[in-house]
PDB file of N, CA and C in Angstrom:
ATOM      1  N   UNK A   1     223.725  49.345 119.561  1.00  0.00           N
ATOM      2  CA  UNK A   1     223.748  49.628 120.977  1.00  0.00           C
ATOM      3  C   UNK A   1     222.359  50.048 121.434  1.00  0.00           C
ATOM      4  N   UNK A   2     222.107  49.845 122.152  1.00  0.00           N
ATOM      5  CA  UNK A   2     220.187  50.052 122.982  1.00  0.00           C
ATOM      6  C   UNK A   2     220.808  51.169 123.899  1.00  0.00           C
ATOM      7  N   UNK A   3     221.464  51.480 124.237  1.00  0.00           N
ATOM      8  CA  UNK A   3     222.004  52.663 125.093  1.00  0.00           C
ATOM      9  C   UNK A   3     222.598  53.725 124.516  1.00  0.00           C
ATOM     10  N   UNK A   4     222.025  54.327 124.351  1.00  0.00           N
ATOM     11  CA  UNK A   4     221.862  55.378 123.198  1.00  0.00           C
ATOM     12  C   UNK A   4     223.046  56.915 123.898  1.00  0.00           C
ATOM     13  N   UNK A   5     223.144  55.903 125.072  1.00  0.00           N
ATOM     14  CA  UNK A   5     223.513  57.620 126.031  1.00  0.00           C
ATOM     15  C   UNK A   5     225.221  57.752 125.778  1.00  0.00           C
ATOM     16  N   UNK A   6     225.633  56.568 125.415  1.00  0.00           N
ATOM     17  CA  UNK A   6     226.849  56.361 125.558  1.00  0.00           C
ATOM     18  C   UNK A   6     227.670  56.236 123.843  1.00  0.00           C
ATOM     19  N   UNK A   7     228.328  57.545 123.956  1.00  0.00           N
ATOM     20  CA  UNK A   7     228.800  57.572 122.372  1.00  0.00           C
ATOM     21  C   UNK A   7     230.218  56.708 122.674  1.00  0.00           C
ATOM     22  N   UNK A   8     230.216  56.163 121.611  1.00  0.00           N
ATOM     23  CA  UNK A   8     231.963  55.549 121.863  1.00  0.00           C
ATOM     24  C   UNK A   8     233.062  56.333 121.643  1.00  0.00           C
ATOM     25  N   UNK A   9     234.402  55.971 122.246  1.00  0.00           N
ATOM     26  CA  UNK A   9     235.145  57.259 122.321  1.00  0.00           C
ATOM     27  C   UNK A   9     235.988  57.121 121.015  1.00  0.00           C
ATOM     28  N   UNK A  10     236.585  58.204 120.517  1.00  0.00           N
ATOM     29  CA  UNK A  10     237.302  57.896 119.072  1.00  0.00           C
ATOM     30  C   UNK A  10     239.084  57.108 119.385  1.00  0.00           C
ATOM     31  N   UNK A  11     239.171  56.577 118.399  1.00  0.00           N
ATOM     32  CA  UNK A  11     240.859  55.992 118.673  1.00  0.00           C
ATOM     33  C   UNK A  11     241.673  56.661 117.985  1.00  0.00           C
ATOM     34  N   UNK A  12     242.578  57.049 118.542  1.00  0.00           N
ATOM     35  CA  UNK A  12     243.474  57.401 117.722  1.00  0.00           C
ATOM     36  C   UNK A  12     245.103  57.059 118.431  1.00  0.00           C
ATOM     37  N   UNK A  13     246.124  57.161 117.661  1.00  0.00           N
ATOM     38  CA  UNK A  13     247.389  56.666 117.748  1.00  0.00           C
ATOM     39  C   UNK A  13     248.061  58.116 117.646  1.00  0.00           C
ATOM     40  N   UNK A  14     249.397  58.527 118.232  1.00  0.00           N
ATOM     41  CA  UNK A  14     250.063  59.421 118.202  1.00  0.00           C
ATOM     42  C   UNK A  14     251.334  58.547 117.834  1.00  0.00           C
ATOM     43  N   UNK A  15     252.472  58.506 117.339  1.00  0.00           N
ATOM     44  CA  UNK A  15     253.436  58.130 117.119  1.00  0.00           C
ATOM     45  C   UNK A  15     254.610  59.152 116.541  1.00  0.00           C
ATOM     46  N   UNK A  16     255.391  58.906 117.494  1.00  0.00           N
ATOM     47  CA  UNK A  16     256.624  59.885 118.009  1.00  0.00           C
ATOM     48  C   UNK A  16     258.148  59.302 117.624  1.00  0.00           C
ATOM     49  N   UNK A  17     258.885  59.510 117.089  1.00  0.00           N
ATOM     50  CA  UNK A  17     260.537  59.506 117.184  1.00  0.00           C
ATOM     51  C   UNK A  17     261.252  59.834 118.246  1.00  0.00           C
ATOM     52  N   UNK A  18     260.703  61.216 119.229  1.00  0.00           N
ATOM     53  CA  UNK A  18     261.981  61.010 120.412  1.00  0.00           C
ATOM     54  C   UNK A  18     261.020  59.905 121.971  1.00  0.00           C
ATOM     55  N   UNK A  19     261.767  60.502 122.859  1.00  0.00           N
ATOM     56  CA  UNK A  19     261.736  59.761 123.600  1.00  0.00           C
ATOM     57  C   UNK A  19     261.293  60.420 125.006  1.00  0.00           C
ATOM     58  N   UNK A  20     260.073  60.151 125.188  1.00  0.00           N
ATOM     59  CA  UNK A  20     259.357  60.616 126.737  1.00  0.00           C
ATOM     60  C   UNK A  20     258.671  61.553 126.370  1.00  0.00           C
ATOM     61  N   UNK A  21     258.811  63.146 126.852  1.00  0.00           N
ATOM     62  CA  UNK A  21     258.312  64.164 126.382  1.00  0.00           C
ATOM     63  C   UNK A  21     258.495  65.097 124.814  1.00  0.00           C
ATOM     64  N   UNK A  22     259.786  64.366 124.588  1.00  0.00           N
ATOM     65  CA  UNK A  22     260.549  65.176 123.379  1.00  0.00           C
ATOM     66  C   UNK A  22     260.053  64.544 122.293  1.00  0.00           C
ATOM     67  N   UNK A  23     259.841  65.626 121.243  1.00  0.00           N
ATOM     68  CA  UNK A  23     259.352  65.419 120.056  1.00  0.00           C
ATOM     69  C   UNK A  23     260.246  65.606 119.435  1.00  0.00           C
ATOM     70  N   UNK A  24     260.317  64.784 118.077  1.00  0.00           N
ATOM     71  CA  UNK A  24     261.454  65.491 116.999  1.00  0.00           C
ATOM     72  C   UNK A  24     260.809  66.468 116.208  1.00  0.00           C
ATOM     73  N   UNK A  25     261.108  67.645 115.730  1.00  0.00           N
ATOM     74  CA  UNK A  25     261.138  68.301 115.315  1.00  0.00           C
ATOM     75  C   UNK A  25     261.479  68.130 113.765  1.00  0.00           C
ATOM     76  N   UNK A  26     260.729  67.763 112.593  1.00  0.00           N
ATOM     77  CA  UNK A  26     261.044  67.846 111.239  1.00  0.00           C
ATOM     78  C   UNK A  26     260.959  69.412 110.693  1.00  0.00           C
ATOM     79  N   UNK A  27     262.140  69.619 109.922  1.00  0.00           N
ATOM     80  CA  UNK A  27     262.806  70.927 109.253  1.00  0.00           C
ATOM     81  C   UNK A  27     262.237  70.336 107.800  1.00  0.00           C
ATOM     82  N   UNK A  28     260.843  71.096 107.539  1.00  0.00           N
ATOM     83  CA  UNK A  28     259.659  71.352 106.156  1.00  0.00           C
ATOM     84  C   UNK A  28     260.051  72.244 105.283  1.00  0.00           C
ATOM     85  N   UNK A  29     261.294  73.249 105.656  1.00  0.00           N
ATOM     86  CA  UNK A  29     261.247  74.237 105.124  1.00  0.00           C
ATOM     87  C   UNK A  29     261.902  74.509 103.393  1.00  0.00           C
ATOM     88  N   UNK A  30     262.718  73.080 103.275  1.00  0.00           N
ATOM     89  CA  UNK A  30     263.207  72.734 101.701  1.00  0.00           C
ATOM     90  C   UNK A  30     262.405  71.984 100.768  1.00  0.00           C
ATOM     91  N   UNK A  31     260.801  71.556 101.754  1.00  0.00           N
ATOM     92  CA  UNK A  31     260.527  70.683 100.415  1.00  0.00           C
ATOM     93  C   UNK A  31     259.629  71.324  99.460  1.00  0.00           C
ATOM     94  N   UNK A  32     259.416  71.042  98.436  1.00  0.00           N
ATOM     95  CA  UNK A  32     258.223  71.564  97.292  1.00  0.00           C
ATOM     96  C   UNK A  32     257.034  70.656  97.300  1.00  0.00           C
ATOM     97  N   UNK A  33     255.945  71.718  98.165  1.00  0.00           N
ATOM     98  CA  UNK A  33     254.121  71.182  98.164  1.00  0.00           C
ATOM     99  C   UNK A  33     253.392  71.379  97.344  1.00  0.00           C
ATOM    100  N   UNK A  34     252.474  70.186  97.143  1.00  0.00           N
ATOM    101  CA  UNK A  34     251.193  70.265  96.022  1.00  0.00           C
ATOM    102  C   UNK A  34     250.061  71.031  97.285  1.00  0.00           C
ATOM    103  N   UNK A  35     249.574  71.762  96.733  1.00  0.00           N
ATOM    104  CA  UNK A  35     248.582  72.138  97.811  1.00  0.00           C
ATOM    105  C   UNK A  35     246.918  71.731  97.267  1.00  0.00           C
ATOM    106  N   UNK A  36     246.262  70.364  98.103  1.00  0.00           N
ATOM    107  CA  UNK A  36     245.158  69.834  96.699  1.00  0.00           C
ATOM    108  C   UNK A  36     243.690  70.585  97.428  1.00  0.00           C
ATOM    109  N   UNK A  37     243.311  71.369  96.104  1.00  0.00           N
ATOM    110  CA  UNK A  37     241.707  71.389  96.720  1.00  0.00           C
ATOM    111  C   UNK A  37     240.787  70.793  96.281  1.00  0.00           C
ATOM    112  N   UNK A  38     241.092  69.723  96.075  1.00  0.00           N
ATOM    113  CA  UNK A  38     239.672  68.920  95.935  1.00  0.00           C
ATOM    114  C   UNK A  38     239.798  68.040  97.253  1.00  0.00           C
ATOM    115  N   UNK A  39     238.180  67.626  97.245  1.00  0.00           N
ATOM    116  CA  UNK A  39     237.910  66.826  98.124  1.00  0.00           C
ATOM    117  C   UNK A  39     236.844  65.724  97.820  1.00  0.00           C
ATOM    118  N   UNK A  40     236.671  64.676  98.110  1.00  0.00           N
ATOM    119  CA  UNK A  40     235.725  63.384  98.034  1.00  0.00           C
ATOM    120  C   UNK A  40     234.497  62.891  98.877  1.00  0.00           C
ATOM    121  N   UNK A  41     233.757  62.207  98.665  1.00  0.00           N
ATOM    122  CA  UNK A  41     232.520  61.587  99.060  1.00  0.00           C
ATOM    123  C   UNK A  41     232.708  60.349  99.366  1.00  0.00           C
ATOM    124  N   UNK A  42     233.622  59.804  99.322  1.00  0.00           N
ATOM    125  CA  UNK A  42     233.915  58.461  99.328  1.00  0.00           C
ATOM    126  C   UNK A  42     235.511  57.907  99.580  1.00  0.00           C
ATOM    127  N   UNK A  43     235.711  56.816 100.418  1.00  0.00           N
ATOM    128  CA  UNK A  43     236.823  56.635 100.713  1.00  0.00           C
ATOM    129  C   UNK A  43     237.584  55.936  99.317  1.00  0.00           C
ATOM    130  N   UNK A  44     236.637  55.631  98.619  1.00  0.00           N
ATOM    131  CA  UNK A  44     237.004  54.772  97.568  1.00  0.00           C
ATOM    132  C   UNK A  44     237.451  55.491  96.249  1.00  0.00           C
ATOM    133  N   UNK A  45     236.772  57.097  95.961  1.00  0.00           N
ATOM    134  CA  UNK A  45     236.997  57.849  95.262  1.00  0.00           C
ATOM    135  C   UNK A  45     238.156  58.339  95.560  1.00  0.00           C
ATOM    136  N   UNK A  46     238.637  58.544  97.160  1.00  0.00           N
ATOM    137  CA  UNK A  46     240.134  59.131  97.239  1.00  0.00           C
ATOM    138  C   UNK A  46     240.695  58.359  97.322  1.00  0.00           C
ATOM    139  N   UNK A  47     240.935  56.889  96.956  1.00  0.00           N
ATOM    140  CA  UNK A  47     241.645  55.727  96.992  1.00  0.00           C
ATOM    141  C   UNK A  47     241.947  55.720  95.919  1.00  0.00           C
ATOM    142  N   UNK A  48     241.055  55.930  94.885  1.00  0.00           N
ATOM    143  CA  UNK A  48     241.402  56.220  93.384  1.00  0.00           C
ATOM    144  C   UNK A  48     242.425  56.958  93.073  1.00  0.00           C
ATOM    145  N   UNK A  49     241.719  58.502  93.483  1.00  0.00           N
ATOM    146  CA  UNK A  49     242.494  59.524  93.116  1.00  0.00           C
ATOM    147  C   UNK A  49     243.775  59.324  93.741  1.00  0.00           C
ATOM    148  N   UNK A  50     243.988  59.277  95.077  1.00  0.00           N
ATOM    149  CA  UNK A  50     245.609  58.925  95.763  1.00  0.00           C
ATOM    150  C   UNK A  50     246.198  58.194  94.941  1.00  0.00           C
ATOM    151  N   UNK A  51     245.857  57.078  94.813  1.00  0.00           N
ATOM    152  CA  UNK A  51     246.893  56.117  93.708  1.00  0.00           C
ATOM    153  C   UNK A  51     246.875  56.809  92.030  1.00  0.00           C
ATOM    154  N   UNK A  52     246.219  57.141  91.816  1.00  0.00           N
ATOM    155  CA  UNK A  52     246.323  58.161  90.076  1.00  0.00           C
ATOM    156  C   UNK A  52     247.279  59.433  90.832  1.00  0.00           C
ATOM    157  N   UNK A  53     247.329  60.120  90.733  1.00  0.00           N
ATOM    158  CA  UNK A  53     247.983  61.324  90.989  1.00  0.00           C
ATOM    159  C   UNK A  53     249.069  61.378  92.086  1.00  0.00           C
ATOM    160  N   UNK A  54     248.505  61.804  92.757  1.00  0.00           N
ATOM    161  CA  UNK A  54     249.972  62.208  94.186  1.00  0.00           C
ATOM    162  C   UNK A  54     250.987  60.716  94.170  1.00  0.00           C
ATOM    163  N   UNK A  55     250.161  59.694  94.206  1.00  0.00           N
ATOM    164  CA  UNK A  55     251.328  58.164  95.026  1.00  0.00           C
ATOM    165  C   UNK A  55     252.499  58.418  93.525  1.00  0.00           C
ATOM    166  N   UNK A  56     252.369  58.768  92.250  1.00  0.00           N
ATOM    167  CA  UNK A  56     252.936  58.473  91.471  1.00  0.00           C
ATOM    168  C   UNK A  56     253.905  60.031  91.382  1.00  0.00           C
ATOM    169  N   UNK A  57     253.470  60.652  91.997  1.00  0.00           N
ATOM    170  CA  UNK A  57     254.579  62.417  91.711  1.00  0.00           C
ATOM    171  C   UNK A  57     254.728  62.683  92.950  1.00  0.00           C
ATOM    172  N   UNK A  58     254.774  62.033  93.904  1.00  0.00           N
ATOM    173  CA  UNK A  58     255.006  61.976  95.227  1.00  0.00           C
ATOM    174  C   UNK A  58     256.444  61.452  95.772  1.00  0.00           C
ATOM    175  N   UNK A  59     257.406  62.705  95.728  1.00  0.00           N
ATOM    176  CA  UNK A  59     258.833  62.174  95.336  1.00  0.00           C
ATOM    177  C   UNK A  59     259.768  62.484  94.494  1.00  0.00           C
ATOM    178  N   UNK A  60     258.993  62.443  92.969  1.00  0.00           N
ATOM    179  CA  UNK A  60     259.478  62.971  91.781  1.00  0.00           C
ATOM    180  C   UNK A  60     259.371  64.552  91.363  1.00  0.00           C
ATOM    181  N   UNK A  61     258.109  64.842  91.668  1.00  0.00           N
ATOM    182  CA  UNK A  61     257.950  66.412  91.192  1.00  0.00           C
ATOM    183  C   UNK A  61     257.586  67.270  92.178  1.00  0.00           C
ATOM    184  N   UNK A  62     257.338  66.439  93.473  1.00  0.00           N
ATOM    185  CA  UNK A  62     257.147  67.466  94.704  1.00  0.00           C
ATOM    186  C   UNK A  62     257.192  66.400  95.675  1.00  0.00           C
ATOM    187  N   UNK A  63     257.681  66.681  96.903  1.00  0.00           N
ATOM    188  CA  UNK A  63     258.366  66.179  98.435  1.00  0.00           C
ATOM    189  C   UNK A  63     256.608  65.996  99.096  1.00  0.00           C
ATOM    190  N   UNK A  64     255.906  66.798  98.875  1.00  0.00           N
ATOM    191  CA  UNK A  64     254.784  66.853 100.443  1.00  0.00           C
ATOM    192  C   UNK A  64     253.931  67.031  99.398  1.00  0.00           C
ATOM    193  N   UNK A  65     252.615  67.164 100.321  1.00  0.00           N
ATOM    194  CA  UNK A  65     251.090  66.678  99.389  1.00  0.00           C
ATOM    195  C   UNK A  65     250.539  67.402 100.803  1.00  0.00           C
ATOM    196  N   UNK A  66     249.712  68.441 100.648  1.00  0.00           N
ATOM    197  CA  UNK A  66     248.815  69.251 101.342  1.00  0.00           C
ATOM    198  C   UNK A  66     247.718  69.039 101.085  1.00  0.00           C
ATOM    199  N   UNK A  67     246.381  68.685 101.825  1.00  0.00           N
ATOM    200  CA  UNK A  67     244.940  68.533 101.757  1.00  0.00           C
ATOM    201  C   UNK A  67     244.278  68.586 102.956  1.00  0.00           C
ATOM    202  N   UNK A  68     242.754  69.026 102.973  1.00  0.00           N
ATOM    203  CA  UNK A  68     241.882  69.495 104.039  1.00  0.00           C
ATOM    204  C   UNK A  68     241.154  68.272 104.053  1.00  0.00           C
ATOM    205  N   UNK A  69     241.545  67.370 102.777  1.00  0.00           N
ATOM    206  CA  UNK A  69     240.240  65.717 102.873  1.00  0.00           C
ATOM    207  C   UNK A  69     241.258  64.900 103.617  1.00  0.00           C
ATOM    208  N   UNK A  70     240.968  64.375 105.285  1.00  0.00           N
ATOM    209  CA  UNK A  70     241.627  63.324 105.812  1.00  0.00           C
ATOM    210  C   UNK A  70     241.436  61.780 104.715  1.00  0.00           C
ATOM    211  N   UNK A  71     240.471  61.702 103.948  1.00  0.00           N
ATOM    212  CA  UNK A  71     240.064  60.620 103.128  1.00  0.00           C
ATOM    213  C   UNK A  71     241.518  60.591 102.320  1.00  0.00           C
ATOM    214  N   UNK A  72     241.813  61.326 101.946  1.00  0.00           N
ATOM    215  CA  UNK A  72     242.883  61.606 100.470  1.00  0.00           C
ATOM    216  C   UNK A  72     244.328  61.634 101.261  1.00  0.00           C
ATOM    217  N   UNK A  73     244.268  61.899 102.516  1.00  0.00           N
ATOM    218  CA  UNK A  73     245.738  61.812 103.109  1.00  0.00           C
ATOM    219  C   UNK A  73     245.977  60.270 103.548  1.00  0.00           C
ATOM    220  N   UNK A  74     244.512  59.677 104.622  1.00  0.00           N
ATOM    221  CA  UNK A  74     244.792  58.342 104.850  1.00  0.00           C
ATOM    222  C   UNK A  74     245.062  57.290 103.537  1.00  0.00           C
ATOM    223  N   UNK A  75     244.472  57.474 102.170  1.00  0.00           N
ATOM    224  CA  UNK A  75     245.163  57.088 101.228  1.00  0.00           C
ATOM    225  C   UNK A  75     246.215  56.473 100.725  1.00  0.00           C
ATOM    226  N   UNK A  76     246.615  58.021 100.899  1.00  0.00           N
ATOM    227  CA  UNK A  76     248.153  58.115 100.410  1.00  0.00           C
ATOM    228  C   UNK A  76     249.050  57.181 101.932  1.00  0.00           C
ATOM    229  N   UNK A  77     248.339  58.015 102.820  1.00  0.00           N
ATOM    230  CA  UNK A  77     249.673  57.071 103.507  1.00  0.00           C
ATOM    231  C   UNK A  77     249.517  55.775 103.438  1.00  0.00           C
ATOM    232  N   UNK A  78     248.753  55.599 103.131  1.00  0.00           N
ATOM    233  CA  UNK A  78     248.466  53.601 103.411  1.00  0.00           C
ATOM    234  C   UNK A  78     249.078  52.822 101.924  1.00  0.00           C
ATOM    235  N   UNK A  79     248.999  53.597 101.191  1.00  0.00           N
ATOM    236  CA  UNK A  79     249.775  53.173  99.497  1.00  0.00           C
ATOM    237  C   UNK A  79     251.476  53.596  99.474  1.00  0.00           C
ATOM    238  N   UNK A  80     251.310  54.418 100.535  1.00  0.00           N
ATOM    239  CA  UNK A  80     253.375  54.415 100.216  1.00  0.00           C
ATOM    240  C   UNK A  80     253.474  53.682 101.432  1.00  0.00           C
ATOM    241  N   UNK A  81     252.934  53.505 102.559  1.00  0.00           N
ATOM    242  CA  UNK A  81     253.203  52.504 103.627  1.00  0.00           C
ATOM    243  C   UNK A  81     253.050  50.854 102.828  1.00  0.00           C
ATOM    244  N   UNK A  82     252.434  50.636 101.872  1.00  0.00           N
ATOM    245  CA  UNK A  82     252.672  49.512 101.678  1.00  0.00           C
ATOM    246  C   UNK A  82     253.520  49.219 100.430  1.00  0.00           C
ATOM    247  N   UNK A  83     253.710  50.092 100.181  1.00  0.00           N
ATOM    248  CA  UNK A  83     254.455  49.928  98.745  1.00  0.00           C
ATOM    249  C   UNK A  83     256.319  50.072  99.973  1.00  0.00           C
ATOM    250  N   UNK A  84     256.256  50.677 100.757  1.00  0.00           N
ATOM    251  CA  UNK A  84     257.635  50.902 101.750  1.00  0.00           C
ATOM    252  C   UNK A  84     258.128  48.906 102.063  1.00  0.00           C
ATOM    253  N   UNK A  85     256.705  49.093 102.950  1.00  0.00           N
ATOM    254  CA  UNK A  85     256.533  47.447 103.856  1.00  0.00           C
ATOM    255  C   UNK A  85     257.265  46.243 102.337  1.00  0.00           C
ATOM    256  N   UNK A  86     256.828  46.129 101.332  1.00  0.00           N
ATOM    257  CA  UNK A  86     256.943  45.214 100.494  1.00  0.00           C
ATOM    258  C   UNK A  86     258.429  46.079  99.796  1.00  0.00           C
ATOM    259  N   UNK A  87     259.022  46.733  99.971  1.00  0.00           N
ATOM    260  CA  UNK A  87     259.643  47.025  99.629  1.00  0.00           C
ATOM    261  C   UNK A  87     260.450  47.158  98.319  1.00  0.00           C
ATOM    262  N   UNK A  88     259.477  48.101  97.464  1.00  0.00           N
ATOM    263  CA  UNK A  88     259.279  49.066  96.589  1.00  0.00           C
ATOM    264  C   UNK A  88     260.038  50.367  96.593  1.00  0.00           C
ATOM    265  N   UNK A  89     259.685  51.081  97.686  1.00  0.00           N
ATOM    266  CA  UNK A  89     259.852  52.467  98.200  1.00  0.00           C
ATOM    267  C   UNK A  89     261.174  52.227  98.804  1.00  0.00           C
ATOM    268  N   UNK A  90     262.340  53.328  98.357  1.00  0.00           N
ATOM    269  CA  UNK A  90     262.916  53.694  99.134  1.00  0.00           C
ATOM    270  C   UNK A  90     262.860  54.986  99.546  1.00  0.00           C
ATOM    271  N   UNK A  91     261.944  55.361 100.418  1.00  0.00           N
ATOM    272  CA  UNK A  91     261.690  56.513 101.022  1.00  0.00           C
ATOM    273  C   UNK A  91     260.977  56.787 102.279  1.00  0.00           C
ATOM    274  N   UNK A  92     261.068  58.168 103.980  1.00  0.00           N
ATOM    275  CA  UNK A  92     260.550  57.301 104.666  1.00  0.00           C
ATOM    276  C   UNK A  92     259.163  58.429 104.369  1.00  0.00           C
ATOM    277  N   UNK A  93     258.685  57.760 104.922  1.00  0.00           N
ATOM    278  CA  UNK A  93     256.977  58.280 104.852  1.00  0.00           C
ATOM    279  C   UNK A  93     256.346  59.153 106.112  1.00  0.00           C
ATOM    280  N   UNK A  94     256.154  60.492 105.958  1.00  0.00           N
ATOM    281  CA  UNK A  94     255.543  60.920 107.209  1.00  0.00           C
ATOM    282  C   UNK A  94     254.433  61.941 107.156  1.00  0.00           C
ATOM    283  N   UNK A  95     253.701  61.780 107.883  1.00  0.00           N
ATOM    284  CA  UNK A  95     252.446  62.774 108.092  1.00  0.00           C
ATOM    285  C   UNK A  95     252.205  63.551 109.066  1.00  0.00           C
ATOM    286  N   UNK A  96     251.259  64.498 109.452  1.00  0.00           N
ATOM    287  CA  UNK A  96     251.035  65.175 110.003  1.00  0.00           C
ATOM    288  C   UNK A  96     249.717  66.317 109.671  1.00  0.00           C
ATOM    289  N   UNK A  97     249.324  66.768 110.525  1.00  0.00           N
ATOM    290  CA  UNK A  97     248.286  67.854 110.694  1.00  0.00           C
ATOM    291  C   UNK A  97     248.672  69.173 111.338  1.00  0.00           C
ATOM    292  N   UNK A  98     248.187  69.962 110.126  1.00  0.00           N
ATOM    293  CA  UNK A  98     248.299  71.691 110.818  1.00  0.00           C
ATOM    294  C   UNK A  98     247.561  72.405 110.856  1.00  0.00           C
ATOM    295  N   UNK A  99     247.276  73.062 112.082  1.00  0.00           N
ATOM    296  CA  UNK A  99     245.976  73.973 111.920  1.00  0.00           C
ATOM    297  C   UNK A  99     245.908  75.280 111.899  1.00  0.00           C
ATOM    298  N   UNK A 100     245.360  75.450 110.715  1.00  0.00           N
ATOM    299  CA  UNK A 100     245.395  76.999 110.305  1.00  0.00           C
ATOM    300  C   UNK A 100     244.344  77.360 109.887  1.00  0.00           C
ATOM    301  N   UNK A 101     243.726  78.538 110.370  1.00  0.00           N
ATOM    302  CA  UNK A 101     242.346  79.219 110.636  1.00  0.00           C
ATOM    303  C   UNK A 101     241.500  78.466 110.783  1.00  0.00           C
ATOM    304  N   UNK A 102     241.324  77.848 111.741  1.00  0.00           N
ATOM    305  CA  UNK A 102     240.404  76.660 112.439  1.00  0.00           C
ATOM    306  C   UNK A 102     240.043  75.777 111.186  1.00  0.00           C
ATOM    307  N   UNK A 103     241.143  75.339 110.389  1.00  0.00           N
ATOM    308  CA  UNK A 103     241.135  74.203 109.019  1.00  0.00           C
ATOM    309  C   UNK A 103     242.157  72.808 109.346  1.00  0.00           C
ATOM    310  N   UNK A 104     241.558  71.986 109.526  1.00  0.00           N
ATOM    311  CA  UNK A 104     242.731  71.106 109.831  1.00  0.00           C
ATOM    312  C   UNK A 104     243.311  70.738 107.956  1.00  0.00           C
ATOM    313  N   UNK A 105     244.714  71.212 108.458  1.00  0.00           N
ATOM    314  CA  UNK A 105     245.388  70.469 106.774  1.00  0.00           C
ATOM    315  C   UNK A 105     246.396  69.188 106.954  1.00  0.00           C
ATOM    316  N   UNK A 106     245.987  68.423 106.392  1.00  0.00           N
ATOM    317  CA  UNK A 106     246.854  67.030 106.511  1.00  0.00           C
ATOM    318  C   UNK A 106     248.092  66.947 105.878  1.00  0.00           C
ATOM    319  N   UNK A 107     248.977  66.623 106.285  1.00  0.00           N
ATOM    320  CA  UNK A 107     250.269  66.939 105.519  1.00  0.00           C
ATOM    321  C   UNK A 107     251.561  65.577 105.193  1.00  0.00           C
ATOM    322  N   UNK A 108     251.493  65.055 103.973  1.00  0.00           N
ATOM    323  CA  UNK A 108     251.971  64.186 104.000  1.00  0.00           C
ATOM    324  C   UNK A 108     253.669  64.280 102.722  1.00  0.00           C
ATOM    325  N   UNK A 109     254.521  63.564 103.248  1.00  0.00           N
ATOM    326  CA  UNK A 109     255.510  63.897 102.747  1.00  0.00           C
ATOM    327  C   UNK A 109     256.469  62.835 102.786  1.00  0.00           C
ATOM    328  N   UNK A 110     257.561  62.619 101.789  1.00  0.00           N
ATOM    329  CA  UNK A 110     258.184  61.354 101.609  1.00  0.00           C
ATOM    330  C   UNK A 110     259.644  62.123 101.872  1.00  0.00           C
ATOM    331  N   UNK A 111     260.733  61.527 102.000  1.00  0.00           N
ATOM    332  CA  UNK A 111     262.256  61.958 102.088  1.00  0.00           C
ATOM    333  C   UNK A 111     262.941  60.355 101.120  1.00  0.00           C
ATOM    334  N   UNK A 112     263.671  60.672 100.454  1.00  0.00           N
ATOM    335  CA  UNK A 112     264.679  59.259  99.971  1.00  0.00           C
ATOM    336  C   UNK A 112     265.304  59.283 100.871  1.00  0.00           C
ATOM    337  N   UNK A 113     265.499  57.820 100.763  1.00  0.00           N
ATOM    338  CA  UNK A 113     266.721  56.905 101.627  1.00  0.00           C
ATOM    339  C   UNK A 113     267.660  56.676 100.329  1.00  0.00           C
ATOM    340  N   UNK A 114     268.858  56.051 100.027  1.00  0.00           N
ATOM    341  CA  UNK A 114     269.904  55.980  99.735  1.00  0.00           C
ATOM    342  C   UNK A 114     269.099  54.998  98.450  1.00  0.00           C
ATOM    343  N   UNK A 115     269.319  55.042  97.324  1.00  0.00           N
ATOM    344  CA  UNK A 115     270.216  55.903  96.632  1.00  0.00           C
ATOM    345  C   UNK A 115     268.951  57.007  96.153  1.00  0.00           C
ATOM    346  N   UNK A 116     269.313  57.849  95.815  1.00  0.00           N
ATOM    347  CA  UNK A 116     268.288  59.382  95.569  1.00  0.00           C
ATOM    348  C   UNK A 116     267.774  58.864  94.310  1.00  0.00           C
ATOM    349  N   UNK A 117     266.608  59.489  94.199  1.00  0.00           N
ATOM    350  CA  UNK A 117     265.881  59.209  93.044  1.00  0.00           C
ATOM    351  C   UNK A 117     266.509  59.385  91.543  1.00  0.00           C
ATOM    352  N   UNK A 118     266.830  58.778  90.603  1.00  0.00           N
ATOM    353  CA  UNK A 118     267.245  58.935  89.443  1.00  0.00           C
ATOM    354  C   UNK A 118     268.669  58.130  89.155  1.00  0.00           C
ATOM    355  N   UNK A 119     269.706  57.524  90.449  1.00  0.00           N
ATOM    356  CA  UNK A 119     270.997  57.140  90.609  1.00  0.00           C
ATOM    357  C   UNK A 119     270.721  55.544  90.426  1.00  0.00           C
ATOM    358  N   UNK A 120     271.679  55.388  89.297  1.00  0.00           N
ATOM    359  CA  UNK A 120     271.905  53.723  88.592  1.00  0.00           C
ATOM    360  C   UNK A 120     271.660  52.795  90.079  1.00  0.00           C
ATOM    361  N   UNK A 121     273.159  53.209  90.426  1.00  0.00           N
ATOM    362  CA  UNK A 121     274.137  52.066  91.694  1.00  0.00           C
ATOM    363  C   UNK A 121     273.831  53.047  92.750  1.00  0.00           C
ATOM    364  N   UNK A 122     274.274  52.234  93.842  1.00  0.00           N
ATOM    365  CA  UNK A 122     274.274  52.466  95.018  1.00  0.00           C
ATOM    366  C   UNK A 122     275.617  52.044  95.493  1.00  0.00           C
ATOM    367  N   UNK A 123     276.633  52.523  96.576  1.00  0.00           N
ATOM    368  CA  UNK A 123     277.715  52.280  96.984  1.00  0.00           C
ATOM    369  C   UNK A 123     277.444  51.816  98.230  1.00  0.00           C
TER     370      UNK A 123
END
C-alpha cells in the first residue's frame, strides 16, 4: 500500500446459536480443563504441538483445553473442525475467549454426540 495512513481493519466473525439478541449460554461448570502454559513462535510449531497433544486427549482425559497462545487454540479448532467435517469426530466443537486480568484466555472444548466415548453400538 503507498498510503501508509490507512491501516486495514481486522476481520473477524462472531457466531451465535440463539437468535437476534440472545445468546446461548453454555453451562462449563462439569467439564475437566488442561490449563496450557506454553506458548509458540510459529503457527506451524502450534500446529505441531495441537495435533501431538491436546487433538489426541481432547475428549478422552479432559473436555476443554485453556491457553493465552490464540496460535495453539486456532489449531486445535481447525483439526477437530476437520476431523468433525470428514467425519471422524463425533463431537461438537466450541470455543471461546475469557478475559481475566486483562489476559485474553482461549477456550476450547469438545461435548460427544451419541454414542459416548468408549460404547461398542449405538441404538
Amino acid at each position: 500500500m503507498k498510503n501508509n495512513d490507512r491501516k486495514p481493519t481486522p476481520y473477524f466473525e462472531h457466531v451465535t446459536q440463539g437468535t437476534g439478541k440472545e445468546i446461548k449460554k453454555h453451562d462449563l461448570s462439569g467439564l475437566i480443563w488442561l490449563d496450557e502454559e506454553m506458548t509458540f513462535d510459529s503457527m506451524y510449531e502450534a500446529q505441531v504441538w495441537a495435533l501431538d497433544e491436546p487433538y489426541n486427549k481432547l475428549g478422552w482425559e479432559y473436555d476443554g483445553y485453556r491457553t493465552t497462545d490464540p496460535k495453539i487454540a486456532g489449531a486445535l479448532v481447525w483439526e477437530l473442525m476437520k476431523a468433525k467435517t470428514a467425519g471422524y469426530a463425533k463431537r461438537e466443537v466450541y470455543a471461546d475467549e475469557q478475559y481475566v486480568d486483562k489476559t485474553i484466555i482461549y477456550r476450547v472444548w469438545v461435548k460427544w454426540t451419541r454414542p459416548e466415548p468408549g460404547a461398542l453400538h449405538s441404538n
